[in-house]
PDB file of N, CA and C in Angstrom:
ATOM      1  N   UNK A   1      97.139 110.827  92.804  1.00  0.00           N
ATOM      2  CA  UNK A   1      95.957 110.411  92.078  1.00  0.00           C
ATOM      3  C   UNK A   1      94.749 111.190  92.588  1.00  0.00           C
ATOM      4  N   UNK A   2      94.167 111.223  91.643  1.00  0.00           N
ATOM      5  CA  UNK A   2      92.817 112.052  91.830  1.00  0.00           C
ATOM      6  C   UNK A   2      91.734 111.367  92.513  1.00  0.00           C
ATOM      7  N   UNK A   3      90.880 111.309  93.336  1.00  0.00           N
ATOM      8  CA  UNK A   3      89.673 110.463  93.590  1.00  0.00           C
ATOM      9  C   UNK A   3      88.691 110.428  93.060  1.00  0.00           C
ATOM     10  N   UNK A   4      88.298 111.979  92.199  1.00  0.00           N
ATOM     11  CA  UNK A   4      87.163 112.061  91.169  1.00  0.00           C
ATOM     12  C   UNK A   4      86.933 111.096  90.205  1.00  0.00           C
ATOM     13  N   UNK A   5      88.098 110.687  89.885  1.00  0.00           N
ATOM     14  CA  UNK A   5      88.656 110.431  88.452  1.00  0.00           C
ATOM     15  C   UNK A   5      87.890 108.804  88.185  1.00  0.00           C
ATOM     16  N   UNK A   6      87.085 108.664  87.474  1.00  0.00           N
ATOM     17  CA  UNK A   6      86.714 106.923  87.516  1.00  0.00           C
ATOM     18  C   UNK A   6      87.875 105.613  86.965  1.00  0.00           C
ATOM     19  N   UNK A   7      88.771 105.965  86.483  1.00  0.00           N
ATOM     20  CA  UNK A   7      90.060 105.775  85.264  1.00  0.00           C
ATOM     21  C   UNK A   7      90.662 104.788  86.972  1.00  0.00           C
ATOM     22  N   UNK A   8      90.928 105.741  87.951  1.00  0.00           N
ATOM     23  CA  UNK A   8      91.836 105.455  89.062  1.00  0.00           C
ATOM     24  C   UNK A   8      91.200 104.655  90.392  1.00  0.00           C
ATOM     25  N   UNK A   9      89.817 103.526  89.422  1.00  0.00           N
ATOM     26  CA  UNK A   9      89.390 102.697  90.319  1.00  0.00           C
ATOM     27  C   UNK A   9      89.275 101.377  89.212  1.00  0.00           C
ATOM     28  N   UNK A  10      89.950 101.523  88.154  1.00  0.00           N
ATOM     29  CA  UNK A  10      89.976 100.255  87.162  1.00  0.00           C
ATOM     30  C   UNK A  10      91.364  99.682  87.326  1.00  0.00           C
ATOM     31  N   UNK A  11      91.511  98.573  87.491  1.00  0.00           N
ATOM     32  CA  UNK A  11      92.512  98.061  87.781  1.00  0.00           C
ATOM     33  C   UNK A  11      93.102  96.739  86.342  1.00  0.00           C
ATOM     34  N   UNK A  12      94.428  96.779  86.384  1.00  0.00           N
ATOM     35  CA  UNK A  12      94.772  95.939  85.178  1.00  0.00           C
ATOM     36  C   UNK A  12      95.769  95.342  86.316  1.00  0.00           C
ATOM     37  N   UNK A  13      95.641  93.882  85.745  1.00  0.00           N
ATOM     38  CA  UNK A  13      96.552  92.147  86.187  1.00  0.00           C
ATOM     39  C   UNK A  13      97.948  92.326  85.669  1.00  0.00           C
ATOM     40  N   UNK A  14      98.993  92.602  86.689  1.00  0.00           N
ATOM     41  CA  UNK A  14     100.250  92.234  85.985  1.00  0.00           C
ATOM     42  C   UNK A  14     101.053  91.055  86.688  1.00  0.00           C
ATOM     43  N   UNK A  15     101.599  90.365  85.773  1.00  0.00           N
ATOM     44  CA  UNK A  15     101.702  88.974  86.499  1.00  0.00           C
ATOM     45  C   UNK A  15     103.665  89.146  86.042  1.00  0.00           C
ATOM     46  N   UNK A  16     104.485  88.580  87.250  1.00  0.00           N
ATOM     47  CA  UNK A  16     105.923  88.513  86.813  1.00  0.00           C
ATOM     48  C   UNK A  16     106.373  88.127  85.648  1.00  0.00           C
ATOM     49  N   UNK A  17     107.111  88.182  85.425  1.00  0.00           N
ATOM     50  CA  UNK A  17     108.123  89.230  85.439  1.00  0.00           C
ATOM     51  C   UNK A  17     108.561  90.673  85.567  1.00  0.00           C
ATOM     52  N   UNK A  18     106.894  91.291  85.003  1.00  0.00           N
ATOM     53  CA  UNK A  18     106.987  92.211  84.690  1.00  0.00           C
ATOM     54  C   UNK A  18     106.699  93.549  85.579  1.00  0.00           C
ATOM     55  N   UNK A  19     106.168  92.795  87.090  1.00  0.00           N
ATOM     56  CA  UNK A  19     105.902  93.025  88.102  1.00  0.00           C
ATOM     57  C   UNK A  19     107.084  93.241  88.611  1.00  0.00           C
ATOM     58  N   UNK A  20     108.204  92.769  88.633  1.00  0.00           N
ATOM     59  CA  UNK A  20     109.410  93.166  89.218  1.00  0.00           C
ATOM     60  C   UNK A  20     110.405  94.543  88.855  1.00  0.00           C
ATOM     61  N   UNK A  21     109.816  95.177  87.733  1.00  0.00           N
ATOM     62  CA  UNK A  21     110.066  96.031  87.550  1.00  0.00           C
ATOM     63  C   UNK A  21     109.018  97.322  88.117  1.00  0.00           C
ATOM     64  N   UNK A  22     107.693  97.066  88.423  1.00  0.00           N
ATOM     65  CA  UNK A  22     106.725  97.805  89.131  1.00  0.00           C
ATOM     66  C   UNK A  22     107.077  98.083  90.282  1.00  0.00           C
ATOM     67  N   UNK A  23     107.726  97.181  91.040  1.00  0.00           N
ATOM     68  CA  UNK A  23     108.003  97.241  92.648  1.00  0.00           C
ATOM     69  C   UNK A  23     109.025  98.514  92.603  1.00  0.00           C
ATOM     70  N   UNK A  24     109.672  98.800  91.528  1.00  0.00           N
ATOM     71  CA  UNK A  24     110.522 100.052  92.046  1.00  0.00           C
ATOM     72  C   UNK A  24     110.076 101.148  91.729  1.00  0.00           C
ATOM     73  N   UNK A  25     108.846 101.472  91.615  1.00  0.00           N
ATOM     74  CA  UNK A  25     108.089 102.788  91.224  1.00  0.00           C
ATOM     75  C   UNK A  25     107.700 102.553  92.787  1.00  0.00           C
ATOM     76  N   UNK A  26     107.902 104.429  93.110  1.00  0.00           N
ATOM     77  CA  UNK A  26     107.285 104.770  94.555  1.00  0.00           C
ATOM     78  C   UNK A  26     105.367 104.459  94.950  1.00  0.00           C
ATOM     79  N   UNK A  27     105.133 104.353  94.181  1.00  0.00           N
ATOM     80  CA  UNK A  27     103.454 104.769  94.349  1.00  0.00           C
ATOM     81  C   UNK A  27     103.173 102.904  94.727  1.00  0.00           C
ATOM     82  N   UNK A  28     104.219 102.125  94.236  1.00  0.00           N
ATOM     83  CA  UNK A  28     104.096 100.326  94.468  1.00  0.00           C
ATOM     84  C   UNK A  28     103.667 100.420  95.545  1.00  0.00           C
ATOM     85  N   UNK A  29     103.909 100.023  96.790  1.00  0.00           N
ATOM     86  CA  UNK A  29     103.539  99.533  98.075  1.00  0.00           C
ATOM     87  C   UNK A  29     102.294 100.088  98.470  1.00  0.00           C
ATOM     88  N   UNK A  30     101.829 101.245  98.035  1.00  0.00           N
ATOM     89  CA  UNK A  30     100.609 101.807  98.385  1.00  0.00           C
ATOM     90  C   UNK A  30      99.645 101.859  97.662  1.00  0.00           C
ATOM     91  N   UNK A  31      99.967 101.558  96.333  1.00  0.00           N
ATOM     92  CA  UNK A  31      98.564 101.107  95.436  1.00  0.00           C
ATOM     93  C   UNK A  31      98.414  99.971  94.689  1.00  0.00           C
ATOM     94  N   UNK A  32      99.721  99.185  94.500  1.00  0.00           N
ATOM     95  CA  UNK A  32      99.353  97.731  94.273  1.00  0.00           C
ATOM     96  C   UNK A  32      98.604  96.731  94.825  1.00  0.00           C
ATOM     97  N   UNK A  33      98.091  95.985  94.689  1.00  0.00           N
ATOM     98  CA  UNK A  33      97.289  95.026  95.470  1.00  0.00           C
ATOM     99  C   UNK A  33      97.804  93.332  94.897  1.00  0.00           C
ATOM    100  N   UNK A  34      98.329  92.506  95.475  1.00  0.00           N
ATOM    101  CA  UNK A  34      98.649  91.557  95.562  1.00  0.00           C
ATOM    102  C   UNK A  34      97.721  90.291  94.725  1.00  0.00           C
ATOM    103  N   UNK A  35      97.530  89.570  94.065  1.00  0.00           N
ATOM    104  CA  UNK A  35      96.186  88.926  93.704  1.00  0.00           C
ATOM    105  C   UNK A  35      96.740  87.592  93.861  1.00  0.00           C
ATOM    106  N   UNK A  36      95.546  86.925  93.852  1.00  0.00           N
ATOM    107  CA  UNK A  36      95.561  85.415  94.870  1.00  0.00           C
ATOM    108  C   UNK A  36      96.549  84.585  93.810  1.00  0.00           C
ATOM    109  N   UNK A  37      97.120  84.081  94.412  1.00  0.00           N
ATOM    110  CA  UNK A  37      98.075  83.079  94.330  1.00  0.00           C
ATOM    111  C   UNK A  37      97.939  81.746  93.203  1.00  0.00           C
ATOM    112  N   UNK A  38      97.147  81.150  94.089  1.00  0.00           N
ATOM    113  CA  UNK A  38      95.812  79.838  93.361  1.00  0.00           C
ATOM    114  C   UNK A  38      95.508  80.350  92.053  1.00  0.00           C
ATOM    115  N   UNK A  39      94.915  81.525  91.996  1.00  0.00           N
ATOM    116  CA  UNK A  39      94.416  82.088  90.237  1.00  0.00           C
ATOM    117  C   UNK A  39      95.327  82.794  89.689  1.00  0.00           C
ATOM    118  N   UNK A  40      96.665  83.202  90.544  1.00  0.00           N
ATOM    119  CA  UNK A  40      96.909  84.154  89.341  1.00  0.00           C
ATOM    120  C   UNK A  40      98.605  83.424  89.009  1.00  0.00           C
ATOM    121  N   UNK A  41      99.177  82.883  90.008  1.00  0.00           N
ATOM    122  CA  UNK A  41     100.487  82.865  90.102  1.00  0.00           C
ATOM    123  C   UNK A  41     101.034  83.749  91.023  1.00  0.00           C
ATOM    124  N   UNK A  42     102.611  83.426  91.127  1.00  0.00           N
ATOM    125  CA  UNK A  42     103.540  83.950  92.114  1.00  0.00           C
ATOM    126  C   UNK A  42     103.536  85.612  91.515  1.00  0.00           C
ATOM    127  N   UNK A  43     103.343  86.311  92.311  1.00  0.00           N
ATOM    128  CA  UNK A  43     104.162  87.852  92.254  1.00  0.00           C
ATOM    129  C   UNK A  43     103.434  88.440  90.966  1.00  0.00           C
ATOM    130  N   UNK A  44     101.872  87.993  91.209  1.00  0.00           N
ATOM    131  CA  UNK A  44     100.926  88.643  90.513  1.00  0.00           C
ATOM    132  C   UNK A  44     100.025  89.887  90.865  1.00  0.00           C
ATOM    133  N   UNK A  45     100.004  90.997  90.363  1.00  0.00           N
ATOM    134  CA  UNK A  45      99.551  92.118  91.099  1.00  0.00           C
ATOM    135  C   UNK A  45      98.296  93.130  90.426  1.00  0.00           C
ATOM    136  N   UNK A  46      97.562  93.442  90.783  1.00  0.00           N
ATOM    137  CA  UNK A  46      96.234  94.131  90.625  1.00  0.00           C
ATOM    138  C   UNK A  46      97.002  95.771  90.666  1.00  0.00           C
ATOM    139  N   UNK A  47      97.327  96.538  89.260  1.00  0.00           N
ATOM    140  CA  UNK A  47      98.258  97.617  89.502  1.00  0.00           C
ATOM    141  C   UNK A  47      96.966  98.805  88.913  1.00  0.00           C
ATOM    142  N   UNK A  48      96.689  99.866  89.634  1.00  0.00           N
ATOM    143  CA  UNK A  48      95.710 100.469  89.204  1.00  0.00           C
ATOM    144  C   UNK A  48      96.096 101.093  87.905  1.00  0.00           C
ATOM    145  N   UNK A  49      95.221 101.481  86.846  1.00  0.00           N
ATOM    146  CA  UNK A  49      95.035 101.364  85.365  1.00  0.00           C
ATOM    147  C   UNK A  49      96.159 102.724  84.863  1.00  0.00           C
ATOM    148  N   UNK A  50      95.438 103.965  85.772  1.00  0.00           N
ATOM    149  CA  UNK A  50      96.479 104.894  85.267  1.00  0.00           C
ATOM    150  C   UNK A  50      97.664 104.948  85.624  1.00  0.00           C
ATOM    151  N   UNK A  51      98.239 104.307  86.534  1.00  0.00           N
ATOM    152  CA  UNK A  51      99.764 104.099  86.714  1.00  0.00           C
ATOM    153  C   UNK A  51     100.271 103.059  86.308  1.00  0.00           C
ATOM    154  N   UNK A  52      99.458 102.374  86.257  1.00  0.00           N
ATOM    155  CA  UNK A  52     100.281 100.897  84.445  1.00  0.00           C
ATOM    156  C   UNK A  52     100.462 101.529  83.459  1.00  0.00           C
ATOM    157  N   UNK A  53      99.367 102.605  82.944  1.00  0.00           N
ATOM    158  CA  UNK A  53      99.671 103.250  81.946  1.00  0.00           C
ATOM    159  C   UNK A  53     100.512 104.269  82.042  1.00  0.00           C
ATOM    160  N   UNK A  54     100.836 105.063  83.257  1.00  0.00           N
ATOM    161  CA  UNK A  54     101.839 106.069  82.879  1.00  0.00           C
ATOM    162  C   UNK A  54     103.686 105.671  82.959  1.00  0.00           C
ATOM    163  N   UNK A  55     103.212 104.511  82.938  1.00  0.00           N
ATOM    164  CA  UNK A  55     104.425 103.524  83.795  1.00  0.00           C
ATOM    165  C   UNK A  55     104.877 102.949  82.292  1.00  0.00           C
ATOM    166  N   UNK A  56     104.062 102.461  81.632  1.00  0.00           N
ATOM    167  CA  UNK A  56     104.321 102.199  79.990  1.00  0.00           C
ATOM    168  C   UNK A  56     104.767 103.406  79.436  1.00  0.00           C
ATOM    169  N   UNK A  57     104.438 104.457  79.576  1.00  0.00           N
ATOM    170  CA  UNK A  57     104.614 105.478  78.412  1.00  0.00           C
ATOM    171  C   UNK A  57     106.166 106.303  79.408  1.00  0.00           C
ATOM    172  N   UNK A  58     106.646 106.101  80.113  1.00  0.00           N
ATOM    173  CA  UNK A  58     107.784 106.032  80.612  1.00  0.00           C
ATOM    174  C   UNK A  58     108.734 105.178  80.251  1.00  0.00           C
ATOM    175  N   UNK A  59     108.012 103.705  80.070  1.00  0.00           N
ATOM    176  CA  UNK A  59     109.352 102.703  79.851  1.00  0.00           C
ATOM    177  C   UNK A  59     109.273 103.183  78.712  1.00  0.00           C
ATOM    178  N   UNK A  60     108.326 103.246  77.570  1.00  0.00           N
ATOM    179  CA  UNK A  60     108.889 103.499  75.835  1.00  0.00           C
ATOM    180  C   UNK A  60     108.764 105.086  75.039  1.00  0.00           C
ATOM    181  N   UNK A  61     109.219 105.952  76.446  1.00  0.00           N
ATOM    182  CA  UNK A  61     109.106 107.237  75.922  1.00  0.00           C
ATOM    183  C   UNK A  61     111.044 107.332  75.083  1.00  0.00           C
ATOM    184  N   UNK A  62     111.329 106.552  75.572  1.00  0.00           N
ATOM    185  CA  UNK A  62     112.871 107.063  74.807  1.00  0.00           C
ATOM    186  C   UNK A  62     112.894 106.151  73.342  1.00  0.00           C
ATOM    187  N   UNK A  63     112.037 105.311  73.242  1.00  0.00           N
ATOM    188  CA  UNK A  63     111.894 104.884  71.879  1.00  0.00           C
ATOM    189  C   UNK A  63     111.342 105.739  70.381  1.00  0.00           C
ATOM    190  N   UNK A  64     110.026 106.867  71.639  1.00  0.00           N
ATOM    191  CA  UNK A  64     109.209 107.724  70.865  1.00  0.00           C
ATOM    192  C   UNK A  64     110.340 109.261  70.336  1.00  0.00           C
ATOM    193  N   UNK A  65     111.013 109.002  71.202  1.00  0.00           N
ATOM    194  CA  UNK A  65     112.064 110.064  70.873  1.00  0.00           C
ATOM    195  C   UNK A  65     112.911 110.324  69.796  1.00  0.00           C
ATOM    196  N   UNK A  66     113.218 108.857  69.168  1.00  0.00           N
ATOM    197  CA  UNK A  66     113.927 108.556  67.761  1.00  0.00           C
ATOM    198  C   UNK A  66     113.317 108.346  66.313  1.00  0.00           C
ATOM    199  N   UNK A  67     113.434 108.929  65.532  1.00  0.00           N
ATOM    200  CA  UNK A  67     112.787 108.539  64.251  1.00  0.00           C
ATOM    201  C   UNK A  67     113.803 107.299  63.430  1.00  0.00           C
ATOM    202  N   UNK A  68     112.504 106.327  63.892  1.00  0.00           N
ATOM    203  CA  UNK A  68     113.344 105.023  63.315  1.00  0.00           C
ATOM    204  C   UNK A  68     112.579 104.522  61.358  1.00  0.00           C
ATOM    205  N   UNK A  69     111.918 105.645  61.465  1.00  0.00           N
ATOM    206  CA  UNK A  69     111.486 105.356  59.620  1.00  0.00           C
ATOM    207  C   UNK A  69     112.541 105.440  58.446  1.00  0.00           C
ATOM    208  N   UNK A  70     112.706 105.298  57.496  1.00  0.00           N
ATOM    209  CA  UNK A  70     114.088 105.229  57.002  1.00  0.00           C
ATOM    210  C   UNK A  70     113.330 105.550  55.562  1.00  0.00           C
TER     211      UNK A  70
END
């Protein structure tokens, strides 16, 4: 990640389930941030913006690959 970049100090809420699939991306342990418990729920995480997003366009890049118009 870049430090210039303002994009890679906005952070988006991902709350489990879907968080359990985040934990196996390498960049997890060092840029996730944990969020309180009380407000957010169990295994809720503060995942910075451009790696939620490049993390989406990974999970549904093999969807973009097929022409499903008929």
């Amino acid at each position: 990640m870049q430090v210039d970049d303002p994009t890679h100090f906005e952070y988006v809420l991902v709350q489990w389930p879907e968080t359990q699939e985040l934990m196996d991306e390498l960049w997890f342990d060092e840029h996730a941030s944990l969020a309180d418990f009380n407000k957010f729920g169990n295994s809720a995480y503060f995942i910075p913006k451009i790696l939620y997003y490049q993390f989406l366009n990974k999970q549904f890049k093999p969807f973009k690959q097929h022409n499903y118009v008929r």
